[in-house]
C-alpha atoms as a PDB file:
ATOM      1  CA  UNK A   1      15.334   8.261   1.964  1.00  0.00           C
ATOM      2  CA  UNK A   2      15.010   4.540   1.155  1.00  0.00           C
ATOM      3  CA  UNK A   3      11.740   3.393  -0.698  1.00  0.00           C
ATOM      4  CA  UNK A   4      10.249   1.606   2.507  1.00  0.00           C
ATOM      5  CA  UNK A   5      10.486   4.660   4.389  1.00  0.00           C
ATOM      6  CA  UNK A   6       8.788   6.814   1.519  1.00  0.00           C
ATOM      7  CA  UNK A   7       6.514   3.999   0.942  1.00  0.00           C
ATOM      8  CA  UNK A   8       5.541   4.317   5.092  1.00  0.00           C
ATOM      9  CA  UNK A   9       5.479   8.298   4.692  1.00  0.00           C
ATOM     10  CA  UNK A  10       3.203   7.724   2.041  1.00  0.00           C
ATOM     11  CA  UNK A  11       0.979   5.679   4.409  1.00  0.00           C
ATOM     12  CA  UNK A  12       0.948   7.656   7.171  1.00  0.00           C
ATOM     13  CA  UNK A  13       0.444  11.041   5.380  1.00  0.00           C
ATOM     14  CA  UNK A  14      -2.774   9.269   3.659  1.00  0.00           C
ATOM     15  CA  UNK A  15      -4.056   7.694   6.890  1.00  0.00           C
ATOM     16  CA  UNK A  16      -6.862   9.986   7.712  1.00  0.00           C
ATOM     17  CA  UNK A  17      -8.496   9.467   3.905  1.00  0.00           C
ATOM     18  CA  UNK A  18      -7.174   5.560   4.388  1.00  0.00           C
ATOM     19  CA  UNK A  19      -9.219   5.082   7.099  1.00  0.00           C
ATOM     20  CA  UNK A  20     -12.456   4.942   5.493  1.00  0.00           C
ATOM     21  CA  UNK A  21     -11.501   1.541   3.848  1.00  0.00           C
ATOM     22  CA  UNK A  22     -10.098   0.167   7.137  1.00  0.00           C
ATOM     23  CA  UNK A  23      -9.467  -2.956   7.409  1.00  0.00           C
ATOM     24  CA  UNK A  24      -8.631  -3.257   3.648  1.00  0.00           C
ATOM     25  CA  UNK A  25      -5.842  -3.697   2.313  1.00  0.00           C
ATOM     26  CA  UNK A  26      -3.573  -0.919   0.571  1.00  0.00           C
ATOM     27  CA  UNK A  27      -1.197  -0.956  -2.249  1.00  0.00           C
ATOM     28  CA  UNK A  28       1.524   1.546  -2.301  1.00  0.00           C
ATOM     29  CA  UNK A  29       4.824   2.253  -4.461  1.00  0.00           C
ATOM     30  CA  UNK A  30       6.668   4.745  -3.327  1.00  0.00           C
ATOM     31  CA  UNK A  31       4.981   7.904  -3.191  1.00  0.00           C
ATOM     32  CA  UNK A  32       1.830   6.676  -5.200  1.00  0.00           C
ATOM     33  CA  UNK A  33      -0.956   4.478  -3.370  1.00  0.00           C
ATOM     34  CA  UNK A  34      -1.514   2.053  -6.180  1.00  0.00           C
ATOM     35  CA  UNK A  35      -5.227   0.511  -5.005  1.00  0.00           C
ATOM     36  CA  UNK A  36      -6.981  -0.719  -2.151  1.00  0.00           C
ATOM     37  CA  UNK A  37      -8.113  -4.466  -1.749  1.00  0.00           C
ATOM     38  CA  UNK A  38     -10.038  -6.688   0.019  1.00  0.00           C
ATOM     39  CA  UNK A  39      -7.427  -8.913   1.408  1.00  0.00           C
ATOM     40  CA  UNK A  40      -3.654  -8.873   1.514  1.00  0.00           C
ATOM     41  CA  UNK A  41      -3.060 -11.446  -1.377  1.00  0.00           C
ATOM     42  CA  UNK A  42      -5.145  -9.470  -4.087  1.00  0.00           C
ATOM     43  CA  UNK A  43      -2.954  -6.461  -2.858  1.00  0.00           C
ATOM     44  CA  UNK A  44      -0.129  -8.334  -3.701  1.00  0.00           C
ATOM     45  CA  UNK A  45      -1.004  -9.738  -6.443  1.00  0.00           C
ATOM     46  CA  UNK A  46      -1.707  -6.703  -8.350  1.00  0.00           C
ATOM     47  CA  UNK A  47       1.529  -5.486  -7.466  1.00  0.00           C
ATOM     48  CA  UNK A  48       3.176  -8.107  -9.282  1.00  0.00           C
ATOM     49  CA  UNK A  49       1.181  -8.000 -11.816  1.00  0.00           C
ATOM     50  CA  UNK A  50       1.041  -3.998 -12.052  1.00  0.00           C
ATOM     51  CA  UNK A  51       4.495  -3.639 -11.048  1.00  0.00           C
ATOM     52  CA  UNK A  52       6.286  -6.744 -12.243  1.00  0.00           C
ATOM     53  CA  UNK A  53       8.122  -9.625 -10.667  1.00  0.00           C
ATOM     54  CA  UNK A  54      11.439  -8.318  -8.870  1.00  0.00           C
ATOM     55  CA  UNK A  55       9.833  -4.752  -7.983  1.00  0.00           C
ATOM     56  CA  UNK A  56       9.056  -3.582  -4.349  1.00  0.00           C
ATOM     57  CA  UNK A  57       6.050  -2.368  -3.247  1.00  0.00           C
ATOM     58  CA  UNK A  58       4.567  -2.090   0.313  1.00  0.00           C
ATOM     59  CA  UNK A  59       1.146  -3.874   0.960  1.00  0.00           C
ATOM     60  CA  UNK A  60      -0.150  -2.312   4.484  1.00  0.00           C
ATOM     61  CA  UNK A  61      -3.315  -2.874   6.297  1.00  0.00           C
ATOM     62  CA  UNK A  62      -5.297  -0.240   6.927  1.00  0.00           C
ATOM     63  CA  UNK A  63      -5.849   0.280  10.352  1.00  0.00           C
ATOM     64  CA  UNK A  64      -5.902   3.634  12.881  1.00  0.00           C
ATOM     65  CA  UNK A  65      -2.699   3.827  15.227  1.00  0.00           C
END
């Protein structure tokens, strides 16, 4: 499995405890969800700063499908 996919498993498989926070914003690498934020550039920038430059990490709205 490549880490987007896990990353999305991750997601999904969270969704219903997610959901409370909808609308946020949340932070996930690979099978860990990192934080949730208030908007989609604070997610991001935490991953770079948590994570470091050059490391992927999936920043996903939170929203019920």
């Amino acid at each position: 499995m490549d880490l987007l996919s896990l990353e999305l498993k991750t997601y999904y498989g969270n969704l219903p405890n997610l959901l409370k926070d909808e609308g946020k914003f949340v932070l996930i690498h690979g099978p860990i969800i990192v934080g949730i934020f208030e908007t989609y550039a604070m997610a991001t920038n935490e991953g770079c700063t948590r994570l470091g430059l050059g490391k992927t990490f999936l920043v996903k709205k939170i929203v019920q499908h």
